[in-house]
Protein backbone atom coordinates (compact mmCIF):
# COMPACT_ATOMS: atom_id res chain seq x y z
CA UNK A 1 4.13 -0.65 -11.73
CA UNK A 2 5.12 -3.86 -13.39
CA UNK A 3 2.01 -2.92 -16.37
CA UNK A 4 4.60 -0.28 -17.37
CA UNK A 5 7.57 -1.98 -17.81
CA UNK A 6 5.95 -5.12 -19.42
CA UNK A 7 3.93 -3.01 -21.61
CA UNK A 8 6.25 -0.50 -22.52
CA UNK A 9 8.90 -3.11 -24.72
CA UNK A 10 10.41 -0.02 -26.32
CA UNK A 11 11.95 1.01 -22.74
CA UNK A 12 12.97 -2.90 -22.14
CA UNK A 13 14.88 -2.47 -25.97
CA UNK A 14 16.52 0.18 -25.87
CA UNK A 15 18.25 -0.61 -22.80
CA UNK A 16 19.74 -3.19 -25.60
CA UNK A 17 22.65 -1.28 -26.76
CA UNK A 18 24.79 -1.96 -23.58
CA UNK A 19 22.75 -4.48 -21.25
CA UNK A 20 22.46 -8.03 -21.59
CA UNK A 21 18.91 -9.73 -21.31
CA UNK A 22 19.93 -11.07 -17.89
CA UNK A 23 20.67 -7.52 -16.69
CA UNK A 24 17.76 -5.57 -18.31
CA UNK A 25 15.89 -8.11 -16.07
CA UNK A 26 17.50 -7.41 -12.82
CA UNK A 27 17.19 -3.57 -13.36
CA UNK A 28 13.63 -3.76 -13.82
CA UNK A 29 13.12 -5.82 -11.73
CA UNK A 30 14.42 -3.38 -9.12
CA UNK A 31 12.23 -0.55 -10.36
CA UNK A 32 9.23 -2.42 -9.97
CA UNK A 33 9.88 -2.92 -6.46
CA UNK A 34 8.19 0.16 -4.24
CA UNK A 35 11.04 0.46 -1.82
CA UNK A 36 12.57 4.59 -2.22
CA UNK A 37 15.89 4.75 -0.84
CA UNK A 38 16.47 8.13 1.05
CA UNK A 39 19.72 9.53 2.58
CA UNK A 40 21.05 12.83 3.73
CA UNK A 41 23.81 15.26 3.97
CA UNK A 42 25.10 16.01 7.29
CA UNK A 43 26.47 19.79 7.73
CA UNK A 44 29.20 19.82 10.24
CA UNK A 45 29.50 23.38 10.78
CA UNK A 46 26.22 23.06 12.74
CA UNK A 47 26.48 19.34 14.10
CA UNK A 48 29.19 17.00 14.73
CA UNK A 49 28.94 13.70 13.44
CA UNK A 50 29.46 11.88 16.61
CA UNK A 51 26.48 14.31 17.99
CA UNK A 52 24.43 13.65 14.64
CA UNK A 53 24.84 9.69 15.37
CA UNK A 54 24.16 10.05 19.26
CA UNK A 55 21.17 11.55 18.44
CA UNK A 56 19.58 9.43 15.82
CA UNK A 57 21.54 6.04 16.20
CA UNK A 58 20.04 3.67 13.78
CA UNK A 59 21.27 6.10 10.72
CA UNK A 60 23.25 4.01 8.36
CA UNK A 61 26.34 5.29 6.99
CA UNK A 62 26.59 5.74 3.14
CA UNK A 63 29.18 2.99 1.39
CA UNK A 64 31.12 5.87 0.34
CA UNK A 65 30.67 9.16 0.69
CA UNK A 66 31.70 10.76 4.45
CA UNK A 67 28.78 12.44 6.32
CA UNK A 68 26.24 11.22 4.28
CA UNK A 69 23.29 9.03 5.92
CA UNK A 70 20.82 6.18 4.65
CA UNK A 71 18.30 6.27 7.02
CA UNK A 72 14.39 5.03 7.07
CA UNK A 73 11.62 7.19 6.34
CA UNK A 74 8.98 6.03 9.03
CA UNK A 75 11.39 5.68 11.65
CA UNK A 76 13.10 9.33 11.07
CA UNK A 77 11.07 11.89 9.45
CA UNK A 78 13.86 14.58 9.15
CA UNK A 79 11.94 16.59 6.56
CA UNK A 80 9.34 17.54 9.29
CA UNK A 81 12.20 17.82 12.25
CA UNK A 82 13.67 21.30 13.51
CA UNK A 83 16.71 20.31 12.17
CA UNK A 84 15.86 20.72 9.07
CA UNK A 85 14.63 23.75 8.98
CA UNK A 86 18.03 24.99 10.96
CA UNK A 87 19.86 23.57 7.90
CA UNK A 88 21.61 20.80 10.01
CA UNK A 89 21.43 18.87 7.15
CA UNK A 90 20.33 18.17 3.05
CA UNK A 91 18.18 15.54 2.46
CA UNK A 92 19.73 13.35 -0.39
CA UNK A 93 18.72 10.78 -2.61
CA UNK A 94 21.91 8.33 -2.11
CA UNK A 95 23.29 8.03 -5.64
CA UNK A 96 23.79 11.90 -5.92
CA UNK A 97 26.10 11.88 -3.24
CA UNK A 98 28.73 10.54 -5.56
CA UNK A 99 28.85 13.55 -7.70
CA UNK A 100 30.61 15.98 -5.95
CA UNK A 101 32.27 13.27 -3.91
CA UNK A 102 34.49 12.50 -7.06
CA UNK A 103 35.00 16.06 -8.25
CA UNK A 104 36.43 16.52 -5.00
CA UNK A 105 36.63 20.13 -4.92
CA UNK A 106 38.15 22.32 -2.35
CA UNK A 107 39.20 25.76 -0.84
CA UNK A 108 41.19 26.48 -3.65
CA UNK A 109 38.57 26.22 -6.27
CA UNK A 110 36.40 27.85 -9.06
CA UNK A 111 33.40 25.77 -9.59
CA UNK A 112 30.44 26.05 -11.49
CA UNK A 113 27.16 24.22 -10.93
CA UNK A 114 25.44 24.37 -14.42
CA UNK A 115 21.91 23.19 -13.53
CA UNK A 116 21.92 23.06 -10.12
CA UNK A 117 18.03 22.71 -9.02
CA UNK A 118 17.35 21.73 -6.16
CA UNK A 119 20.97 22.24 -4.63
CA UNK A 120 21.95 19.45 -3.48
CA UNK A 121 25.00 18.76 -5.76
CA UNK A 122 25.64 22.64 -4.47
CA UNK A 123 25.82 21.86 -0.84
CA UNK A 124 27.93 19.08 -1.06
CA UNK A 125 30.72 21.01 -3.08
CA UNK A 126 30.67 23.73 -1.04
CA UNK A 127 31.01 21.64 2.43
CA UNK A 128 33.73 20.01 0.79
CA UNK A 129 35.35 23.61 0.29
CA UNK A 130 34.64 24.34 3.88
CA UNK A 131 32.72 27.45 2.52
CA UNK A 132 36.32 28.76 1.11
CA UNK A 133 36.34 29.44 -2.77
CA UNK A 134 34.04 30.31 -5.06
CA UNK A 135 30.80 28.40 -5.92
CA UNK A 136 28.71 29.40 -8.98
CA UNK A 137 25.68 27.44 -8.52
CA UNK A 138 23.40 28.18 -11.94
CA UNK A 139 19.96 27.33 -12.54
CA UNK A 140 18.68 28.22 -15.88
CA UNK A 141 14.78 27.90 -14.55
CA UNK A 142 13.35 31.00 -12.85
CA UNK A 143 10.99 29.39 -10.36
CA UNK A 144 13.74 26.39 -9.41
CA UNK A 145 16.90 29.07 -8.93
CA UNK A 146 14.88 30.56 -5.63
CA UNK A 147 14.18 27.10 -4.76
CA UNK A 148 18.34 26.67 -5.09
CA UNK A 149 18.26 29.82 -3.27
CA UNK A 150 16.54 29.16 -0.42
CA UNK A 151 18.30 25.70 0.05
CA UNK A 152 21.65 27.50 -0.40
CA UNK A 153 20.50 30.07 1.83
CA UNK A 154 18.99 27.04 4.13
CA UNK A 155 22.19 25.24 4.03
CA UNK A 156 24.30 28.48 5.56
CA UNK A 157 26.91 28.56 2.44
CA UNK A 158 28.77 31.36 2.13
CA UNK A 159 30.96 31.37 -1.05
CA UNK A 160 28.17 30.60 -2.98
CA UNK A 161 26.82 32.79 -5.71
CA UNK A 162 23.38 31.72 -7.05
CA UNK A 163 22.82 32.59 -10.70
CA UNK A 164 19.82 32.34 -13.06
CA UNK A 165 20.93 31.97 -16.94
CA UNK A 166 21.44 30.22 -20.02
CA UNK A 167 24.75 28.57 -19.81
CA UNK A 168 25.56 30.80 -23.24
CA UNK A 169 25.84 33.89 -20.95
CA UNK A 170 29.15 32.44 -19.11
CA UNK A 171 30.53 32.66 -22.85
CA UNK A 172 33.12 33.91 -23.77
CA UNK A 173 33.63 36.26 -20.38
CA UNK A 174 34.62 32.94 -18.55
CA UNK A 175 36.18 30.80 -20.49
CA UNK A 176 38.67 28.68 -19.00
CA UNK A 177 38.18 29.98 -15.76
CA UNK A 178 36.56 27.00 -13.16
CA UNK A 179 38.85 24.97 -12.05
CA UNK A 180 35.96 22.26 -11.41
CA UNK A 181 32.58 22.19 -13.23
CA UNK A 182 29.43 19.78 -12.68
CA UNK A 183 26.91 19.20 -14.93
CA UNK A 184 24.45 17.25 -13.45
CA UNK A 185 22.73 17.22 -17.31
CA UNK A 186 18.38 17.69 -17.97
CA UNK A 187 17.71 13.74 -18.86
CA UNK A 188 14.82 11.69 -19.16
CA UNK A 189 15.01 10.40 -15.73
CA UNK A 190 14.47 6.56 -15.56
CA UNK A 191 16.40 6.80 -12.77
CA UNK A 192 13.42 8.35 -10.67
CA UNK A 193 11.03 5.95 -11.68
CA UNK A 194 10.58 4.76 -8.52
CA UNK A 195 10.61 7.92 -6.55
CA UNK A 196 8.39 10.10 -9.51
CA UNK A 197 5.05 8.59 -11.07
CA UNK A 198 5.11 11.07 -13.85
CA UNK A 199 8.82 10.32 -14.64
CA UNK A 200 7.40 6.91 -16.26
CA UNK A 201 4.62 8.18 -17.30
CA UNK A 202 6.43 10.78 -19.54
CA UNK A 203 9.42 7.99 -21.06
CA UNK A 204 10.28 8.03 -24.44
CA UNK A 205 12.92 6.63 -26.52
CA UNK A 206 12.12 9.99 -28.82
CA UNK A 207 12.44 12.01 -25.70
CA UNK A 208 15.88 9.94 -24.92
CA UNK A 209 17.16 10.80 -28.63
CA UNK A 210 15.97 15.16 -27.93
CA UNK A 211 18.09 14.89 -24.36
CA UNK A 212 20.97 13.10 -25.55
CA UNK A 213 21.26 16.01 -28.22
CA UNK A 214 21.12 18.94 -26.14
CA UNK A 215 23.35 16.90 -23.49
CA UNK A 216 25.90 16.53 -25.99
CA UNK A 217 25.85 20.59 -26.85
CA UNK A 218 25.69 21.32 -23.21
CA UNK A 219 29.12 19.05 -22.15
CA UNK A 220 31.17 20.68 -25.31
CA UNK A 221 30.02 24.46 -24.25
CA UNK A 222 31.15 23.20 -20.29
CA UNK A 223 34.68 21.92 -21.15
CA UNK A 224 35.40 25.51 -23.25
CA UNK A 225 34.49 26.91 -19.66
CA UNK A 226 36.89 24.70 -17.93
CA UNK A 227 40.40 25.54 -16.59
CA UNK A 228 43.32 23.42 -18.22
CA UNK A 229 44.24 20.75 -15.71
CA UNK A 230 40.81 21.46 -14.16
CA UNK A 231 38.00 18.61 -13.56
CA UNK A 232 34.76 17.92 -15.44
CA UNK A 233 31.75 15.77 -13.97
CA UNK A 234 29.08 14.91 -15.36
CA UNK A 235 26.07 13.27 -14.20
CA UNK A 236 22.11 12.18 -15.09
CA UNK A 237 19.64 10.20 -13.33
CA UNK A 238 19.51 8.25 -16.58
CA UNK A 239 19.72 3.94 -17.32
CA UNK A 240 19.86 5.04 -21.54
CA UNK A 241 23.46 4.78 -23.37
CA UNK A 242 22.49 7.74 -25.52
CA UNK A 243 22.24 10.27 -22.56
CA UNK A 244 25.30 8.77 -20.80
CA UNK A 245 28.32 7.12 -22.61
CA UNK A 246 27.45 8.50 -26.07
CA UNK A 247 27.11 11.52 -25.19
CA UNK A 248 31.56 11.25 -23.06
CA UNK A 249 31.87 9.50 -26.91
CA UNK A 250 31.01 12.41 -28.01
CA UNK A 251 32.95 15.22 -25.99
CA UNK A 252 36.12 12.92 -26.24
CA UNK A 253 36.01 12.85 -30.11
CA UNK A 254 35.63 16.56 -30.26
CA UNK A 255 37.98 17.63 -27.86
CA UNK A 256 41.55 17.47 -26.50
CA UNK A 257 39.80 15.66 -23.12
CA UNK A 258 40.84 12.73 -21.13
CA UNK A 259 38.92 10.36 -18.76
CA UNK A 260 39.36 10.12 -15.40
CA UNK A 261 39.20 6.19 -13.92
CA UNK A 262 36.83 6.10 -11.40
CA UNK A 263 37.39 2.61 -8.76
CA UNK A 264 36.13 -1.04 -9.57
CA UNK A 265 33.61 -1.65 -7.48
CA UNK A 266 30.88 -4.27 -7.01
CA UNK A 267 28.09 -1.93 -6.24
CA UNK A 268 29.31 -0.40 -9.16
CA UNK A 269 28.36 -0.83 -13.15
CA UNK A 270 31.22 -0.18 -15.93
CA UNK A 271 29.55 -1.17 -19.66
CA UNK A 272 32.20 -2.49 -22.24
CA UNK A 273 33.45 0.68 -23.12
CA UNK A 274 34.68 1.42 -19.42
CA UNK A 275 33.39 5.31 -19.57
CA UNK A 276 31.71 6.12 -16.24
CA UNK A 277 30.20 4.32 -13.63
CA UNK A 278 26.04 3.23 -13.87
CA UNK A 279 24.24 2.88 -10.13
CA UNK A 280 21.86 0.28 -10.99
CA UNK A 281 19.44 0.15 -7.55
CA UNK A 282 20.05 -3.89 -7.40
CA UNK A 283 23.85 -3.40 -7.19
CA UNK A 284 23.41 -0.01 -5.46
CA UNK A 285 21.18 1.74 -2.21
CA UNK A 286 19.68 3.97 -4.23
CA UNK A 287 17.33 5.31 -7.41
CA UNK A 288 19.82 5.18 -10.04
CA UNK A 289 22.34 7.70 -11.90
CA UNK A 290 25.27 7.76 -14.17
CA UNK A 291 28.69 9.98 -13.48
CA UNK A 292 31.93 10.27 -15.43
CA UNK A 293 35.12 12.61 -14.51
CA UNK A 294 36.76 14.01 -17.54
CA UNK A 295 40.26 15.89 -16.91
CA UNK A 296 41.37 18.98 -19.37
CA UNK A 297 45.32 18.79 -20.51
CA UNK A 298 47.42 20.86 -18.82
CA UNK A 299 48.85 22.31 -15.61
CA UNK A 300 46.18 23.73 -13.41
CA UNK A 301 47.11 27.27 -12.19
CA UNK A 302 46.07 28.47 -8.53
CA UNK A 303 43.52 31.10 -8.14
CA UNK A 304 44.63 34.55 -7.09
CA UNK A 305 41.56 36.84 -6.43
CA UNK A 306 41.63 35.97 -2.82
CA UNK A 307 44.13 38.94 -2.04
CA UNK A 308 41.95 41.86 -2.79
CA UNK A 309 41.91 44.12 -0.22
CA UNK A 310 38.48 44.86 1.88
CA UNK A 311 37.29 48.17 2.43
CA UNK A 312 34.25 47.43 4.60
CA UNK A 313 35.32 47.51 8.17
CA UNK A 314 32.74 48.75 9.36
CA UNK A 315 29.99 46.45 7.88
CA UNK A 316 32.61 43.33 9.34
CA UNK A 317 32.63 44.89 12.76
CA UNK A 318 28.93 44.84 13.15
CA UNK A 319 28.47 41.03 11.56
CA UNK A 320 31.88 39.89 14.15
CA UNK A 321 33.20 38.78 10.95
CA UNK A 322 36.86 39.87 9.91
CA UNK A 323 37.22 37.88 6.89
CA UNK A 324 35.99 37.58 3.20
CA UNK A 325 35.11 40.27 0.80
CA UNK A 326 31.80 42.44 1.76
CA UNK A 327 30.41 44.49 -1.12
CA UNK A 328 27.23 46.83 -1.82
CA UNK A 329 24.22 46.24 -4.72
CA UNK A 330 21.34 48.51 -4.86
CA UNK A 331 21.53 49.59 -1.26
CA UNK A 332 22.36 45.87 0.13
CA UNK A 333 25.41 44.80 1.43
CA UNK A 334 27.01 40.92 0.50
CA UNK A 335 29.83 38.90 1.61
CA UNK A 336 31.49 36.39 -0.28
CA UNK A 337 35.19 34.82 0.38
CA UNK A 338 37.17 37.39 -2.09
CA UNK A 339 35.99 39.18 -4.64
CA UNK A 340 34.87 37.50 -7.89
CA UNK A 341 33.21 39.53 -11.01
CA UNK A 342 30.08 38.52 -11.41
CA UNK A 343 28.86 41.54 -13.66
CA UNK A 344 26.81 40.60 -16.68
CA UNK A 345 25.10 37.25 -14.98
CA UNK A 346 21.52 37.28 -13.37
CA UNK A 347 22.09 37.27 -9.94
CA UNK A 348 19.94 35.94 -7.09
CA UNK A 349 21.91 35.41 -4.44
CA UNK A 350 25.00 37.20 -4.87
CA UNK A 351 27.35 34.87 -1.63
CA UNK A 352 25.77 35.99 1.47
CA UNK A 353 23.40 38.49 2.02
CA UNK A 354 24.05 40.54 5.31
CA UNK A 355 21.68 42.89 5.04
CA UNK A 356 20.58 46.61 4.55
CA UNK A 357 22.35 49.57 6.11
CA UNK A 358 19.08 51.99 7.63
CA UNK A 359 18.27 55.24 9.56
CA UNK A 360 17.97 53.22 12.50
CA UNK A 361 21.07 50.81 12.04
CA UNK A 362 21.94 47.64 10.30
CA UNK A 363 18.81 45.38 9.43
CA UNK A 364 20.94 42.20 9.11
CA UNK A 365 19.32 39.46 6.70
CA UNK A 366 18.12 35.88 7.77
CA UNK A 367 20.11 34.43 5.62
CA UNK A 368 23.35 35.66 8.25
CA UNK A 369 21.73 34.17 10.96
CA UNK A 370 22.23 30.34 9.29
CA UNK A 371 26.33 31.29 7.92
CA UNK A 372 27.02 33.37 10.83
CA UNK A 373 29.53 31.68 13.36
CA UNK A 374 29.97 34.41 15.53
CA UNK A 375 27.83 37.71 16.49
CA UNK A 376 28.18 40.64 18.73
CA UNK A 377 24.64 39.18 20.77
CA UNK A 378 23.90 35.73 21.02
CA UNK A 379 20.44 34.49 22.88
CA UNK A 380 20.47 30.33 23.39
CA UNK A 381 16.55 29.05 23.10
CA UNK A 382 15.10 26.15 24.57
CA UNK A 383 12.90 23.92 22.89
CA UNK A 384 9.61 25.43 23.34
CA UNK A 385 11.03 28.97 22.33
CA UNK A 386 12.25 27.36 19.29
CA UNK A 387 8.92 25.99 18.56
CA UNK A 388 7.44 29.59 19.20
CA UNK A 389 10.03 31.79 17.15
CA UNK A 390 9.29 29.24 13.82
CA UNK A 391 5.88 29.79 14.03
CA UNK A 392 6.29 33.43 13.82
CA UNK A 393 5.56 34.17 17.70
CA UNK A 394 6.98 37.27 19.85
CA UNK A 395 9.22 35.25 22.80
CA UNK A 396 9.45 36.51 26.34
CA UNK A 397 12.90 36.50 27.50
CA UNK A 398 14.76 38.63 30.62
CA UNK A 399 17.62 40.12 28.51
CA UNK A 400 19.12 42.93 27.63
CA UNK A 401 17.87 45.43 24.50
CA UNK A 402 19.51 45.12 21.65
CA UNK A 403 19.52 42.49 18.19
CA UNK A 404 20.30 39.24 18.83
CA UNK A 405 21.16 36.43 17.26
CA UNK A 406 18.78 33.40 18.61
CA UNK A 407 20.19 29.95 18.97
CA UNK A 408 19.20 25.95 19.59
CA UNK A 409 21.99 23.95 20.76
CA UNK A 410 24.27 26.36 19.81
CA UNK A 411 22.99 26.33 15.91
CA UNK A 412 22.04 29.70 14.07
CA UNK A 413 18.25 30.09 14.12
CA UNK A 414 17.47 33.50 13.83
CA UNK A 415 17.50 36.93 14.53
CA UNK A 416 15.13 38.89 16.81
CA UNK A 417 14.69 42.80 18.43
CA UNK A 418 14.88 42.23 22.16
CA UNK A 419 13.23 45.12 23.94
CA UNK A 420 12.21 45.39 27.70
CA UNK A 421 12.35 41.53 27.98
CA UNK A 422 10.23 41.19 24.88
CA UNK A 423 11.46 39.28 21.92
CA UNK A 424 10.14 40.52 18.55
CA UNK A 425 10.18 37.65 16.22
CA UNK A 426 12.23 38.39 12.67
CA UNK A 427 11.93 34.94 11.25
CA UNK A 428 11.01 35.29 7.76
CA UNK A 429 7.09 34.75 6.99
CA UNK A 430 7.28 32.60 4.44
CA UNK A 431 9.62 29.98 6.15
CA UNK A 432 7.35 30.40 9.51
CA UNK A 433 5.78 26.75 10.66
């Protein structure tokens, strides 16, 4: 797509403001080569690493970031592969990584994901929490919060809450309450020009001036939300000034906040004013993106809603489960890892969803079958039966009657009704192969 880039002088300008002629070269010259760079997440609560690496050996390991993967596309496919579907691992674009890699939250934490479409950011932060916590992962788009959903879901998380709202409905009832907050910000995306046709084809400096304004509202409503001493990142897949330093500038000169150094490093792009790091993709494996950490003054104070006691022992006998905090809506029964009041937000996933309490006994929900650890039945597949229960297909196994929970190399897949040596298949239709 060099046409675009040598036609459209306006993009080549504004990059003026902090880039040198020489550098404005070298980054497009690097978007105009066709090259994608793909990584993924690796989830070790369903695969080791050494396992992971064993299995697919000419993964590359990410600069940085722990357990995630630069791999090639042709050679590994994992989109299309089992594993994927059995949430054994995210599929990444390599600069994102970095995000929640920084923020560096953990058990202990409140955090907030304010536009968190497609999940990724999500995943990582709550791996890093070891599923402990409490992850609000917000998507203010309908449609793209039960895409987060299903990731989430996908992914096996259990102290996350999935929420669909304007980021005006968390004010006031939760101010000052997440301890860690990313806001991975809407931008014009020149950092996916590579990866998205229509992300070039849709540039504007006009449209860079619109984002950078609403960025700059959105960071200044985020820090009221934050904790003091708590942890602000923020993020685009943007190369423009105006959506990245200006708009830190702008939080810093309105606000008591601070900047967080982030490390010198090669691969690694720090403009004059030293706010942030850039990812250019000719210093960096990857499409592009921007990140800064901003601190808020003060001492930050431990959480403690974790010591609430549970009154559903029943519900965590039948799931095998004897911690976190189980709870009913409508009917349907939840688990997340204490309680956390959520009244007031649009919910769509409200932590786990166990499932429905019926006439007949407990229907327990997919989404159990890829958090679940432990469960009073457990049925190991082979291959083939694998292949069958994802396509939807009744299995024919010599066990014992009762639900089970079906597994592939000792991963969650899902749940199924054994009766007289029959398997009937309760893999969700609209995930079926």
């Amino acid at each position: 797509m060099i046409f675009f880039y040598n036609q459209n002088m306006e993009f080549k300008e504004h990059l003026k403001k902090y880039l040198s002629d020489f550098e404005i070269e070298k980054l497009i010259a690097s978007l105009n080569e066709n090259e994608v760079k793909h990584a993924l997440l690796l989830n070790e609560e369903k695969m080791t690493k050494e396992e992971f690496i064993n299995l697919f050996p000419n993964v590359k390991p990410h600069p940085i970031v722990p357990n995630v993967f630069l791999y090639n596309i042709e050679e590994y496919p994992f989109g299309k592969m089992y594993y994927h579907d059995l949430g054994v691992y995210y599929l990444f674009e390599p600069c994102s990584s970095l995000v929640s890699h920084y923020l560096s939250p953990n058990r202990n934490d409140i955090v907030l994901d304010i536009a968190a479409a497609p999940g990724g950011k999500s995943i990582h932060a709550s791996l890093l929490m070891n599923n402990e916590g409490i992850l609000i992962s917000n998507e203010i788009q309908t449609s793209r919060s039960h895409i987060l959903s299903s990731n989430i879901e996908r992914m096996g998380r259990r102290n996350t809450i999935v929420t669909n709202n304007d980021l005006d409905a968390f004010i006031p009832k939760y101010e000052g309450v997440f301890s860690k907050i990313i806001l991975d910000a809407p931008c014009s995306g020149s950092g996916m020009f590579r990866k998205q046709e229509s992300m070039k084809e849709d540039w504007t400096y006009n449209k860079v001036l619109s984002l950078s304004s609403l960025q700059k509202e959105l960071i200044l409503k985020a820090y009221t939300l934050l904790r003091p001493g708590g942890t602000l990142v923020y993020s685009t897949c943007s190369f423009s000034y105006e959506e990245d330093e200006e708009v830190i500038k702008h939080l810093l000169s309105n606000t008591d906040a601070t900047l967080v150094p982030l490390p010198d490093l090669d691969c690694f792009y720090k403009s004059k004013d030293n706010i942030g790091i850039h990812l250019f993709p000719y210093l960096f494996d990857g499409e592009g993106h921007y990140l800064a950490l901003i601190k808020k003054p003060g001492e930050l104070s431990l959480n403690d809603n974790k010591f609430i006691q549970d009154r559903n022992k029943n519900i965590h006998s039948l799931i095998n489960d004897q911690t976190g905090y189980i709870y009913e809506n409508n009917g349907t029964f939840y688990q997340m890892p204490y309680s956390f009041d959520i009244k007031g937000l649009h919910i769509i996933r409200g932590g786990i969803k166990l499932g429905t309490l019926e006439k007949y006994g407990f229907n327990f929900d997919h989404a159990l079958s890829h958090a679940s650890k432990s469960f009073p039945l457990i049925c190991e597949i082979d291959e083939d039966n694998l292949h069958k229960y994802l396509k939807g297909e009744q299995l024919s196994i010599g066990i014992k009657d009762g639900i089970y929970l079906l597994t592939y190399n000792n991963i969650g897949v899902g749940f199924a009704k054994a009766t007289k040596g029959k398997l009937n298949n309760r893999y969700p239709k609209g995930l079926r192969r």
